[in-house]
Protein backbone atom coordinates (compact mmCIF):
# COMPACT_ATOMS: atom_id res chain seq x y z
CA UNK A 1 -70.20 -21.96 36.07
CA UNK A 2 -69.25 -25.50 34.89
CA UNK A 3 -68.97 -28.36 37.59
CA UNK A 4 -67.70 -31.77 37.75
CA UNK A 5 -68.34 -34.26 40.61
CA UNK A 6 -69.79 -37.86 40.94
CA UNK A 7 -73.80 -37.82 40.86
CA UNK A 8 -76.21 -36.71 44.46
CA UNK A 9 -79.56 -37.35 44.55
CA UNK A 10 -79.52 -33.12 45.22
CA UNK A 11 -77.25 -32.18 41.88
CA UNK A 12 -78.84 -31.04 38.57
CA UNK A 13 -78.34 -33.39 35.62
CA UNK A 14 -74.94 -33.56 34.22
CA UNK A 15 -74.80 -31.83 30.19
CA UNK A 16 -72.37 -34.14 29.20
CA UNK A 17 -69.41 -36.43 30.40
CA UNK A 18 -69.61 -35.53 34.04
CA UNK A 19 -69.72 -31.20 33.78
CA UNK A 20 -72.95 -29.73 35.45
CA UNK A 21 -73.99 -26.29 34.96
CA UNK A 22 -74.74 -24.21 38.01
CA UNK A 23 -75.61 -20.92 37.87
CA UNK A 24 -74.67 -17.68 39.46
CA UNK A 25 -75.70 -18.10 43.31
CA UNK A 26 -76.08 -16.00 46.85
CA UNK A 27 -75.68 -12.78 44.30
CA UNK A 28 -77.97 -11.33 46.24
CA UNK A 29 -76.29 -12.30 49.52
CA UNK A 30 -72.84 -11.25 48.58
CA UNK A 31 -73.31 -7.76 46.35
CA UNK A 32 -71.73 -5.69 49.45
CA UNK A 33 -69.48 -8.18 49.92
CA UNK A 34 -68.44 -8.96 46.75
CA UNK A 35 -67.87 -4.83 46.14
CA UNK A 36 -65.36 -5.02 49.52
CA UNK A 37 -63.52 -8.55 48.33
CA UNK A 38 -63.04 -6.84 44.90
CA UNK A 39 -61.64 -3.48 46.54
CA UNK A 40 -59.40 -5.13 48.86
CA UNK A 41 -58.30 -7.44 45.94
CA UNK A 42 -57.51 -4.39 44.25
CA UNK A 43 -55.83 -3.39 46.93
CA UNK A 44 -53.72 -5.97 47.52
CA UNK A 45 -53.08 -6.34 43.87
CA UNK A 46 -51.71 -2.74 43.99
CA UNK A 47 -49.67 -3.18 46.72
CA UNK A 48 -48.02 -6.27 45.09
CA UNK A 49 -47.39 -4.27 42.09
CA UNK A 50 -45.86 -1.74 43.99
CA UNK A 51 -43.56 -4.15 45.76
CA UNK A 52 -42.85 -6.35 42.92
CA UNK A 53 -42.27 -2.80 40.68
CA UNK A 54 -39.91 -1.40 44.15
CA UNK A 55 -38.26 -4.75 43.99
CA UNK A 56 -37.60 -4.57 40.12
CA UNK A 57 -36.35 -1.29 40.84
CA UNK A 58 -34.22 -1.60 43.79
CA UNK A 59 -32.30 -4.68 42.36
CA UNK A 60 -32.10 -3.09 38.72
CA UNK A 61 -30.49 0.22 40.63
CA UNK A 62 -28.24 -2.72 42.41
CA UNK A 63 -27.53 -3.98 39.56
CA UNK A 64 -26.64 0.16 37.41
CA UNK A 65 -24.41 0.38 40.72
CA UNK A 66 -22.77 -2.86 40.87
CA UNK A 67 -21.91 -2.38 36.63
CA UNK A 68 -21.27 1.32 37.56
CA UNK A 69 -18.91 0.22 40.28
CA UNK A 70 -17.45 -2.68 38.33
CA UNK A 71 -17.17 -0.08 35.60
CA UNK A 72 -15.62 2.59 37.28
CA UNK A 73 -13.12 0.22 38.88
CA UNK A 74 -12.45 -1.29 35.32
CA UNK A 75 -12.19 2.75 34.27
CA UNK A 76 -9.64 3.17 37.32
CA UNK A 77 -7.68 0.27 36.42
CA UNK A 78 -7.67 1.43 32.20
CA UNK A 79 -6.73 4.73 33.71
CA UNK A 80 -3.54 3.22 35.73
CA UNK A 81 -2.72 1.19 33.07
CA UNK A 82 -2.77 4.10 30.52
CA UNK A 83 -0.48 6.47 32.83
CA UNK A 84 1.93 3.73 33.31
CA UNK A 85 2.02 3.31 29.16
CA UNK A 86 2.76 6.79 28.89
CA UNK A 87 5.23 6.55 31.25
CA UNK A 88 6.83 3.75 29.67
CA UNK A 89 6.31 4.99 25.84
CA UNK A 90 7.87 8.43 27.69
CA UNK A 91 10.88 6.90 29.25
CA UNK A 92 11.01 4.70 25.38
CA UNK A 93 10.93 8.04 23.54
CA UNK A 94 13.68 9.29 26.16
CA UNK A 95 15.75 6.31 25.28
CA UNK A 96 15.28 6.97 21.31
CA UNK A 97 15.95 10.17 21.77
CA UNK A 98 19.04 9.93 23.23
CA UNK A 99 19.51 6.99 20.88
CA UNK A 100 18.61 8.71 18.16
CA UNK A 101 21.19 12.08 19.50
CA UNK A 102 23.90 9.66 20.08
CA UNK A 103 23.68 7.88 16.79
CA UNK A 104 23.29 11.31 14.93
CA UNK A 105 26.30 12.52 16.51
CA UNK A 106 28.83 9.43 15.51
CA UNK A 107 26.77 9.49 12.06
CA UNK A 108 27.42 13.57 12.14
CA UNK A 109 31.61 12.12 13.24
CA UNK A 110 31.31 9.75 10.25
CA UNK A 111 30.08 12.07 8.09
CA UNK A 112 32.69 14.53 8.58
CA UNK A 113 35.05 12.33 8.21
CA UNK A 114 33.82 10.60 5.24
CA UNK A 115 33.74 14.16 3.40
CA UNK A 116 36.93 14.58 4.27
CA UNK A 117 37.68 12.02 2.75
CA UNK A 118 35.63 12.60 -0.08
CA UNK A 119 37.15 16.02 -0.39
CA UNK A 120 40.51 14.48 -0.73
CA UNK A 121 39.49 11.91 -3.00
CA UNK A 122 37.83 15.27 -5.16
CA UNK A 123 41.18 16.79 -4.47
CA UNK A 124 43.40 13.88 -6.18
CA UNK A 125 40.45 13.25 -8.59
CA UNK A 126 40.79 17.49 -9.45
CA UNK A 127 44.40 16.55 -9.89
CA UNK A 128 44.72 13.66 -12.18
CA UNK A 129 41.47 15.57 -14.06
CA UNK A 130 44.46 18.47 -14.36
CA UNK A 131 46.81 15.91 -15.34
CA UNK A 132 44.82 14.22 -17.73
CA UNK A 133 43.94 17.09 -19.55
CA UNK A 134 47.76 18.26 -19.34
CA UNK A 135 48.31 15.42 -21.05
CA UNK A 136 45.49 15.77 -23.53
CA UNK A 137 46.84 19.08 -24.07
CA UNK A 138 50.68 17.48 -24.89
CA UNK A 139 48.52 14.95 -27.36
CA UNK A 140 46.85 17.96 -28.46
CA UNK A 141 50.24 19.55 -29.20
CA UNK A 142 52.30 16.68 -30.55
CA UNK A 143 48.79 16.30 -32.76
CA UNK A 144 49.19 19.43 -33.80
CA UNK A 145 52.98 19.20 -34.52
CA UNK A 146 52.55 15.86 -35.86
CA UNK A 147 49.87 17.36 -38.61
CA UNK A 148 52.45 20.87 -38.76
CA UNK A 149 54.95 18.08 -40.01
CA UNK A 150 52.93 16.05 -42.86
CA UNK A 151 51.84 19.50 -44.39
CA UNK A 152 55.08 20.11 -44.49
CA UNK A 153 56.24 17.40 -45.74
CA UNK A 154 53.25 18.10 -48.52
CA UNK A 155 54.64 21.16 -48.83
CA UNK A 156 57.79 19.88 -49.87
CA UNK A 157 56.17 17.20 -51.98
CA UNK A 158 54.74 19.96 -53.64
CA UNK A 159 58.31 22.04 -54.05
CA UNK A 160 59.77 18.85 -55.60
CA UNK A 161 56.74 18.52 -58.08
CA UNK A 162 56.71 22.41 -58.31
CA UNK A 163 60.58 21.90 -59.47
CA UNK A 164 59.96 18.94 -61.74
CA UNK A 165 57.14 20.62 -63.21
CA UNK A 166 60.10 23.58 -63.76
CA UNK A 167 62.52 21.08 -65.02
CA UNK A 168 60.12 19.34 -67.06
CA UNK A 169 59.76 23.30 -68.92
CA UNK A 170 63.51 23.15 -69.06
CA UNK A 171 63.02 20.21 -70.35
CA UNK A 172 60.47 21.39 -73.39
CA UNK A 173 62.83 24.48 -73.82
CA UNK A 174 65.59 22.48 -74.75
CA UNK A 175 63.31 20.29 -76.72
CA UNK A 176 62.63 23.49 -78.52
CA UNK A 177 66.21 23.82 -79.23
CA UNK A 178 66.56 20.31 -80.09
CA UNK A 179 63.77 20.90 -82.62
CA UNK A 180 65.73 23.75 -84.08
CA UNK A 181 68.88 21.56 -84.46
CA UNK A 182 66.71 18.59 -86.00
CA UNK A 183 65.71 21.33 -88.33
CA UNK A 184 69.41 21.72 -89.85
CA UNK A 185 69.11 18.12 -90.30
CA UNK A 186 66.87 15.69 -91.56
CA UNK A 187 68.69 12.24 -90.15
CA UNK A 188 69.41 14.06 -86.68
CA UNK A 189 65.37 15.02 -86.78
CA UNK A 190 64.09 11.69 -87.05
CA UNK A 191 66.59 10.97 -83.93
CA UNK A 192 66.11 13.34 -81.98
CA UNK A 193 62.36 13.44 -82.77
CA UNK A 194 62.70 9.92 -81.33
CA UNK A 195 64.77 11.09 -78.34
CA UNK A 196 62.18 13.97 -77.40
CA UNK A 197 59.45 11.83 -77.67
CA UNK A 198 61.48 9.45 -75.43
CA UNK A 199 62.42 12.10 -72.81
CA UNK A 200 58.93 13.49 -72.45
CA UNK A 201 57.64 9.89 -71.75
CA UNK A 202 60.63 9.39 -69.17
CA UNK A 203 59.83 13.48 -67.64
CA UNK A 204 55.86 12.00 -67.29
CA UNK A 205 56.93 9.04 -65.40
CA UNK A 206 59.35 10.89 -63.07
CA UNK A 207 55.98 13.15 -61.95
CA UNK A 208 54.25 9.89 -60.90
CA UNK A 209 57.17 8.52 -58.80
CA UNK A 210 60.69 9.32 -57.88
CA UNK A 211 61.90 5.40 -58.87
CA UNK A 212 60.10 5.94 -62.26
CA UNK A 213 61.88 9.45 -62.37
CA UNK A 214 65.19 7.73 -62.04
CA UNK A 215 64.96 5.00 -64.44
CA UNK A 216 63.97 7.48 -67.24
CA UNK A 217 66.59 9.33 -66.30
CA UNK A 218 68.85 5.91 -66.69
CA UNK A 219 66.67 5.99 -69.84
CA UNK A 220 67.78 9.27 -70.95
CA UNK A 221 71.65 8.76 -70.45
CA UNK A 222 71.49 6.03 -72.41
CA UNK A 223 69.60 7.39 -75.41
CA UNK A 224 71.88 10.40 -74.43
CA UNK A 225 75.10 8.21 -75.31
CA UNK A 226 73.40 6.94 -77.78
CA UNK A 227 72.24 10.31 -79.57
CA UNK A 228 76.42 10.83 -78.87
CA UNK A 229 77.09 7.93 -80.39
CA UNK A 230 74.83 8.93 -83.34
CA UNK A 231 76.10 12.31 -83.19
CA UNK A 232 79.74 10.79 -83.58
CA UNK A 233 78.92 8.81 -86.25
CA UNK A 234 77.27 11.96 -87.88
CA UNK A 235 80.64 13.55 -87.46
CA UNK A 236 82.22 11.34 -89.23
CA UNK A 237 80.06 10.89 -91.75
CA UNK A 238 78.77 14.45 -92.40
CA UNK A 239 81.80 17.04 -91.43
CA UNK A 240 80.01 19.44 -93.56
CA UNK A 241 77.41 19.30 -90.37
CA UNK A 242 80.28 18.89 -87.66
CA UNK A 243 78.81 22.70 -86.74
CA UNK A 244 75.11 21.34 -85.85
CA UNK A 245 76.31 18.00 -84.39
CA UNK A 246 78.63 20.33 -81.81
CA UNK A 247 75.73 22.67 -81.28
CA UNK A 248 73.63 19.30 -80.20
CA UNK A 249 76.50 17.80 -78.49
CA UNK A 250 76.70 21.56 -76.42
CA UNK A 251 73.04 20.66 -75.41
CA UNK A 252 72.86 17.44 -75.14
CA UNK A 253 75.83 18.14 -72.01
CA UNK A 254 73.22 20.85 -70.65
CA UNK A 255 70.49 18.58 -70.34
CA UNK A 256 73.17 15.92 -68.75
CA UNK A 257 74.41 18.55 -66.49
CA UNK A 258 70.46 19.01 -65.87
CA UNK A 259 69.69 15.68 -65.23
CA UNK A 260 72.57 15.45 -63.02
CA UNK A 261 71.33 18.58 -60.58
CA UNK A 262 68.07 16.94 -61.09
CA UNK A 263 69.29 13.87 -59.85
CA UNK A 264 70.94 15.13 -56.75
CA UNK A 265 67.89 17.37 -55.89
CA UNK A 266 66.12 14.18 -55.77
CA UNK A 267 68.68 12.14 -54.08
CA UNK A 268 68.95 15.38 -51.04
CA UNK A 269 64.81 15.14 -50.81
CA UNK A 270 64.75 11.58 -50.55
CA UNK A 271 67.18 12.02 -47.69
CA UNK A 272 65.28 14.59 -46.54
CA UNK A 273 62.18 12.39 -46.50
CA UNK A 274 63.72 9.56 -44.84
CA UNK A 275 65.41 11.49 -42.04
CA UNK A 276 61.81 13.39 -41.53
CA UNK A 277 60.21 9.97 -41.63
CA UNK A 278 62.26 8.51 -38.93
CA UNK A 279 61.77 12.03 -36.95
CA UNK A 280 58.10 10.82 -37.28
CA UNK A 281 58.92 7.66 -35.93
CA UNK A 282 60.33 8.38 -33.15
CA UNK A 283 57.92 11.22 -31.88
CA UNK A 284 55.02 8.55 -32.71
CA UNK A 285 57.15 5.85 -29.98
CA UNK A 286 57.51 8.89 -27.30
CA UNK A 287 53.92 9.19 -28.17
CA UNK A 288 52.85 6.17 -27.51
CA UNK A 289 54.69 5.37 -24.24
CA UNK A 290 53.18 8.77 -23.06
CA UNK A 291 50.12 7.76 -24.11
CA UNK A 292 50.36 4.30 -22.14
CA UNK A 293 51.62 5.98 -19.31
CA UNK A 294 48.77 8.33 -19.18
CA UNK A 295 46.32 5.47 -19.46
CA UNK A 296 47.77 3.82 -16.64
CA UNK A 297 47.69 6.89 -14.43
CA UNK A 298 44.23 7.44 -15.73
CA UNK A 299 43.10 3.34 -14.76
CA UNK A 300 44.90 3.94 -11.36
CA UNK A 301 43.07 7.06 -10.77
CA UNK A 302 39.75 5.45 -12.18
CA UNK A 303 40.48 2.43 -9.65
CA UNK A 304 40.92 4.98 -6.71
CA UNK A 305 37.64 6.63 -7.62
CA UNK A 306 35.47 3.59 -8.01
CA UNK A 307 36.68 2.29 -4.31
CA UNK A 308 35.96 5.89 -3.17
CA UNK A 309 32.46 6.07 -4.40
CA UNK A 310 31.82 2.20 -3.50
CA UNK A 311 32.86 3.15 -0.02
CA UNK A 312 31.02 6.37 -0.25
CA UNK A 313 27.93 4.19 -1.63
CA UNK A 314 28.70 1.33 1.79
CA UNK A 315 28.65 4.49 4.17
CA UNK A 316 25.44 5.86 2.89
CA UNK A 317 23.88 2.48 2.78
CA UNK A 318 24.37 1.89 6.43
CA UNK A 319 23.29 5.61 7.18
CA UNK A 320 20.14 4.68 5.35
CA UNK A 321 19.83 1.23 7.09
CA UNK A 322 20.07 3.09 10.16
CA UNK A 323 18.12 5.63 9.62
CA UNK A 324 15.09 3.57 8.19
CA UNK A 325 15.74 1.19 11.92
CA UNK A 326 14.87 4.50 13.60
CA UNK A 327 11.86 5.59 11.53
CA UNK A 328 10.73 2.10 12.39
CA UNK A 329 11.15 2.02 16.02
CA UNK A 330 9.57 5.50 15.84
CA UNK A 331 6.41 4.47 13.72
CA UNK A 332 6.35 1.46 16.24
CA UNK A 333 5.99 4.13 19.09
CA UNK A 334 4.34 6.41 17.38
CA UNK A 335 1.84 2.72 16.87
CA UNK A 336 1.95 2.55 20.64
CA UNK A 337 0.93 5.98 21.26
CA UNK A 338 -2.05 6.05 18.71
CA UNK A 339 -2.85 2.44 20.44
CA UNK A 340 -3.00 4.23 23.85
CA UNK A 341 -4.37 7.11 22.67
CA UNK A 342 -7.40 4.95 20.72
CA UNK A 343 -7.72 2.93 24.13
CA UNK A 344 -8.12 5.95 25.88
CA UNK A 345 -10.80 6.96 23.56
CA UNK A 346 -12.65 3.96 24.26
CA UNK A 347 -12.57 4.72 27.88
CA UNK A 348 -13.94 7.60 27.46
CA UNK A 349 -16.47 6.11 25.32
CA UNK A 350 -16.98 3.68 27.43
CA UNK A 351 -17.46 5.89 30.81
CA UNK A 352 -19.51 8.14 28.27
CA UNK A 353 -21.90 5.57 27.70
CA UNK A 354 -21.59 4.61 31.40
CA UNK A 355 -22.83 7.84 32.42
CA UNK A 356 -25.18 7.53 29.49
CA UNK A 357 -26.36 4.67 31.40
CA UNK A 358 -26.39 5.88 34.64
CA UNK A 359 -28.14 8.79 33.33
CA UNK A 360 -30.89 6.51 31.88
CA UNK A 361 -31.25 4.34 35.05
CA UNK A 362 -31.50 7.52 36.88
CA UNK A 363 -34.35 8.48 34.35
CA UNK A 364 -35.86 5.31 35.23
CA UNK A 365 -35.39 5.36 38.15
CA UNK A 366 -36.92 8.58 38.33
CA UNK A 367 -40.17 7.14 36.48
CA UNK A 368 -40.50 4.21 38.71
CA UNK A 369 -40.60 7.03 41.67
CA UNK A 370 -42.93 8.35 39.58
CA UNK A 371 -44.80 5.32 39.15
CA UNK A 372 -44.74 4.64 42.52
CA UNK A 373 -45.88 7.45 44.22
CA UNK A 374 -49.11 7.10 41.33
CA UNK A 375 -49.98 3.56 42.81
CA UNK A 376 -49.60 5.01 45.73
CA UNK A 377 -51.76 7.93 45.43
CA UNK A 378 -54.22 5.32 43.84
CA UNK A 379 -53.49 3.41 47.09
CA UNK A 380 -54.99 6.07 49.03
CA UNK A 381 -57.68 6.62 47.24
CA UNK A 382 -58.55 2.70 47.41
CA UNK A 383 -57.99 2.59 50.78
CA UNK A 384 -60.12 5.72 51.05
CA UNK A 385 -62.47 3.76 49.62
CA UNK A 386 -62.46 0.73 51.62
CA UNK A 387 -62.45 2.90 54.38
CA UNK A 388 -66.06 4.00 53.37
CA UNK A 389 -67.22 0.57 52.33
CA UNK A 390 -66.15 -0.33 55.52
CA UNK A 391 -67.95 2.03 57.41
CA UNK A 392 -71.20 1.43 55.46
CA UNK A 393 -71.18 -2.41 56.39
CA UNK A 394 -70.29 -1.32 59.99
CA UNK A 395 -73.69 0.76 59.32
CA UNK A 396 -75.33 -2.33 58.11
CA UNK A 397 -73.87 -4.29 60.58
CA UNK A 398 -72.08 -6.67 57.75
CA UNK A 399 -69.30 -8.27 58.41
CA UNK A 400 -66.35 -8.67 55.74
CA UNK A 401 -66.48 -11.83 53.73
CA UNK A 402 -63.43 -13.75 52.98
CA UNK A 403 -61.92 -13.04 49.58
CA UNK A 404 -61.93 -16.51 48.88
CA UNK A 405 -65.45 -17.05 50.32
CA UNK A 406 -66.94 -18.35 47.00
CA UNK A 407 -64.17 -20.62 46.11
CA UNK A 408 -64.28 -22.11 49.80
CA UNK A 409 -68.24 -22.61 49.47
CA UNK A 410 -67.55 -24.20 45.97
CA UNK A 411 -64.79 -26.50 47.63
CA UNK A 412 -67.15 -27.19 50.70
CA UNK A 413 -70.00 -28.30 48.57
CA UNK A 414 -67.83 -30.31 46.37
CA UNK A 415 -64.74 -31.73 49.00
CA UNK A 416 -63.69 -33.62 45.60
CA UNK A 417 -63.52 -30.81 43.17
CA UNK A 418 -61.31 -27.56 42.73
CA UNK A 419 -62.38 -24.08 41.76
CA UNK A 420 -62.20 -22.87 38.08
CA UNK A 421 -62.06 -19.57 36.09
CA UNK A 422 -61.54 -20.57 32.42
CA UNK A 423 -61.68 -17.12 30.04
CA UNK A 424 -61.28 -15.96 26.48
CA UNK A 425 -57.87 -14.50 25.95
CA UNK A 426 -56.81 -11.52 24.21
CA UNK A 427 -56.70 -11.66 20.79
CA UNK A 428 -58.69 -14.55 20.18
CA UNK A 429 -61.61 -14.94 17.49
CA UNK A 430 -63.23 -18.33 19.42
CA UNK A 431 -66.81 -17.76 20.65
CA UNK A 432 -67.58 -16.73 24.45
CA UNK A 433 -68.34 -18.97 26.71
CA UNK A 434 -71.99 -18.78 28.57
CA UNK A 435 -70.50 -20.12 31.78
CA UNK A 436 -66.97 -18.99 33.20
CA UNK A 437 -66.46 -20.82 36.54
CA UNK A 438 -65.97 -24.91 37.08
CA UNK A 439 -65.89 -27.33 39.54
CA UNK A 440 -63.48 -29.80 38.25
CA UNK A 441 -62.18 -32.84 39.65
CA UNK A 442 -58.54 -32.83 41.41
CA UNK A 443 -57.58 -35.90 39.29
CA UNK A 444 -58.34 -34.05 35.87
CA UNK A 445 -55.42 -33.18 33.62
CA UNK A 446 -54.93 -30.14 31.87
CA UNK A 447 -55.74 -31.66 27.99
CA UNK A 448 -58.67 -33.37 29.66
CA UNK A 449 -59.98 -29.88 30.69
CA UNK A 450 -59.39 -28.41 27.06
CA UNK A 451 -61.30 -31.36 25.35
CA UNK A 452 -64.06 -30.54 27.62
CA UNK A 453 -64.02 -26.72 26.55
CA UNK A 454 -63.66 -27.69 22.87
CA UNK A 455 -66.61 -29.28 23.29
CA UNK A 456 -68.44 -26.42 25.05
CA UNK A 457 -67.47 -24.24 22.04
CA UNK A 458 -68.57 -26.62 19.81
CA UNK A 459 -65.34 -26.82 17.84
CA UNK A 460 -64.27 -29.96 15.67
CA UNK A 461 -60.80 -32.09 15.83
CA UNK A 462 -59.06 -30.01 13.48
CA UNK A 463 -59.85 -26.85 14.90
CA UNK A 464 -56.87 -25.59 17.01
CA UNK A 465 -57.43 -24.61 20.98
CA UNK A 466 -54.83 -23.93 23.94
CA UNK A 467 -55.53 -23.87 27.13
CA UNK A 468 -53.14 -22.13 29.54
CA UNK A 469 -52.39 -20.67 33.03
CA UNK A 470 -53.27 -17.24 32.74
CA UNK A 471 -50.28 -16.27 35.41
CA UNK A 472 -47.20 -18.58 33.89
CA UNK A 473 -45.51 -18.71 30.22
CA UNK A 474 -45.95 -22.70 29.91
CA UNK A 475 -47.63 -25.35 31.67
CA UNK A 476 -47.09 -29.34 30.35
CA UNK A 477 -50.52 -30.80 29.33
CA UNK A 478 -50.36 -33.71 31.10
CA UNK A 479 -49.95 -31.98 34.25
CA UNK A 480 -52.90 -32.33 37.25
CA UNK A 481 -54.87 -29.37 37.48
CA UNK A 482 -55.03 -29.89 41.45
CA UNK A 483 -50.82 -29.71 41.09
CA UNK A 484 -51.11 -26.42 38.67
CA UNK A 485 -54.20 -25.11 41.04
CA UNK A 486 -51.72 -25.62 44.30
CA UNK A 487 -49.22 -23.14 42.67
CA UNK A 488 -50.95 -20.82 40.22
CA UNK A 489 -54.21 -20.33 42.19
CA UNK A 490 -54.90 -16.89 42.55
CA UNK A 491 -56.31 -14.96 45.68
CA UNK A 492 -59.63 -15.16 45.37
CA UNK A 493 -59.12 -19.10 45.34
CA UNK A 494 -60.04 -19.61 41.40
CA UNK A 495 -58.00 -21.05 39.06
CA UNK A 496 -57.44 -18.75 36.37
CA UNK A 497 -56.82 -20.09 32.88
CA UNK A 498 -57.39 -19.31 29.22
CA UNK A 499 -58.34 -20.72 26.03
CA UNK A 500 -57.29 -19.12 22.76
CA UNK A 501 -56.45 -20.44 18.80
């Protein structure tokens, strides 16, 4: 034990800056004692555990049934909260229902009446489509006509160049005859040579076009007249030959007479032509306006269908509108119920881990029973114990020391000075040391104290030491020790602190 006081003529020599060493004393005096102070110490040490540990649990189980409470009242209050959602998000999904029947009806009433509509417009549409191809039909038709009357118009084309082609043989028969009268005479040869040649060229031209046609045969009258002419001045000349010249005179009036029907065949199929032609004409005009009419029948009924279908298109855009509205408000609710619904879940999590809870501060609560009825038990047997130490100092006729006998005798002997235990903590690697209990003076502070038991460890400056109460977290170092020994003293009247690295 280390001491500190001012110098008595009856103190052992301080060791250094005012600390005296004094061993252990009245050992022998105080081994019964000592035995009974440490029991009851025990004892009462227990008993504060217990009461401190039945404290701890009481309030803790206070506090599980104030949360539980709290909890169960929060629970209570989710619960009334939830049942008055449902009610609402039942009397909402009334309302949309109803809502929802009401608009489907008038949307059902609209609907109806829209295909009603739409089956009249498909009606009319089904009737102008009949129309129209009526009329496609009558274009068909006058099509057809119209190509019935060009082929036959080739046709005739044909005929006439069929019966040129025959006249033009006439034509080389007499030519043939012709030759045979040139060949009774030389001169008439050379002219009518001439003239053949000349009505061949004229018979080529009339193939290619009726105008041509006509001037040869202008062509051919004159060299006609003139081959008369000839023929006249032949007969005057030549009498002997008067038989030849009538023979070609006789001919030359057949192919006249010849030209002439040719003529008037041509003249009748020109008239022909031009009468067909304006026939043409005048089914192409009825054609047309029909046409025209049928285009504006067909632009009406194309107007009628396009405001049909854009009205069809407006009605089924609103339906849609309407019907997406609906699927919103629904997914809303349906939003609403999965929020309720998820709430509710974490009630029941929540009073699942409640009675998790409760469950575990019945567990512990359960242990610190347990606990309890072990320091009790241990009680007993101290008290058992006591009860026996008790009895042998009745035997020896002791009487009970104090438990704070020693520290009492220390603070007797030194009026100035307060009892110290100062003791290696756990953990630490610093040496023992050889003397445990002080008498320090009331005025020293706490750093003053640890600069004393650096120095009793024999530990330099940089070496680190703490010195602490051993029954508080944190204690300032500038703090008395008489202060810290007035509220951390412990029963036996010591002090108790510790030193560690």
């Amino acid at each position: 034990m280390w001491f500190w006081t001012s110098p008595k003529p009856s103190a052992p020599a301080p060791v250094d800056d005012n600390i005296y060493e004094i061993g252990e004393y009245a050992e022998h005096e105080f081994s019964d004692a000592s035995k009974l102070t440490a029991l009851q110490e025990e004892q009462e040490r227990l008993e504060a555990t217990i009461r401190r540990k039945a404290d701890a649990h009481e309030a803790a189980l206070k506090k599980h049934q104030a949360e539980l409470s709290f909890q169960s009242r929060q629970l209570r209050q989710k619960e009334e909260k939830l049942a008055a959602l449902e009610d609402d998000i039942a009397q909402k999904v009334e309302k949309l229902e109803k809502s929802r029947v009401d608009n489907c009806s008038s949307l059902d009433e609209k609907i109806q009446e829209l295909r009603s509509k739409i089956n009249d417009a498909n009606a009319a549409f089904a009737e102008t489509t009949e129309e129209l191809a009526s009329i496609k039909s009558q274009i068909a038709s006058a099509q057809t006509r119209e190509k019935e009357r060009e082929a036959n118009e080739r046709r005739r084309e044909e005929e006439a160049s069929r019966e040129l082609k025959g006249k033009t043989s006439d034509l080389s028969r007499l030519e043939t005859q012709l030759r045979e009268a040139e060949a009774n005479s030389k001169r008439l040869q050379t002219q009518m040579d001439a003239l053949r040649s000349e009505l061949n060229t004229r018979v080529g031209e009339a193939g290619i076009a009726q105008q041509q046609i006509a001037e040869q045969i202008a062509v051919n009258e004159r060299m006609l007249e003139d081959a008369l002419a000839s023929a006249k001045r032949l007969r005057e000349e030549r009498r002997v030959e008067a038989e030849n010249c009538e023979r070609a005179q006789n001919l030359v009036c057949e192919m006249e007479s010849g030209l002439k029907d040719l003529k008037k065949e041509l003249e009748e199929a020109e008239a022909n032509l031009e009468k067909q032609r304006r026939q043409d004409k005048e089914a192409r005009k009825a054609a047309k306006t029909e046409l025209t009419q049928i285009k504006t029948e067909l632009m009406e009924a194309q107007s009628t269908h396009a405001a049909l279908c854009a009205k069809l298109s407006s009605v089924n855009r609103e339906r849609e509108a309407g019907r997406k509205k609906r699927l919103q408000e629904l997914e809303g609710l349906q939003a609403n119920v999965k929020g309720a619904e998820m709430r509710c879940a974490t009630a029941g999590a929540n009073a699942a881990a409640l009675r998790e809870r409760v469950k575990a501060a019945e567990e512990a609560n359960a242990a610190a029973l347990q606990e309890m009825e072990d320091l009790r038990a241990r009680n007993e047997e101290l008290m058992s114990e006591l009860a026996k130490a008790e009895a042998t100092a009745a035997a020896a006729k002791l009487e009970p020391p104090s438990p704070t006998a020693e520290a009492d005798k220390i603070m007797a002997n030194n009026p100035c000075c307060i009892p110290v235990r100062c003791e290696r903590a756990e953990g630490c690697s610093l040496p023992l040391l050889a003397k445990k209990r002080f008498a320090v003076p009331r005025t020293m502070q706490l750093q003053n104290f640890a600069e004393h038991i650096r120095v009793k460890l024999g530990l330099s400056r940089d070496d680190q030491l703490n010195v602490f109460v051993h029954s508080t977290a944190c204690v300032p170092d500038s703090k008395v020790l008489f202060d810290i020994f007035e509220e951390c003293r412990a029963r036996d009247g010591f002090l108790d602190l510790r030193y560690s690295n």
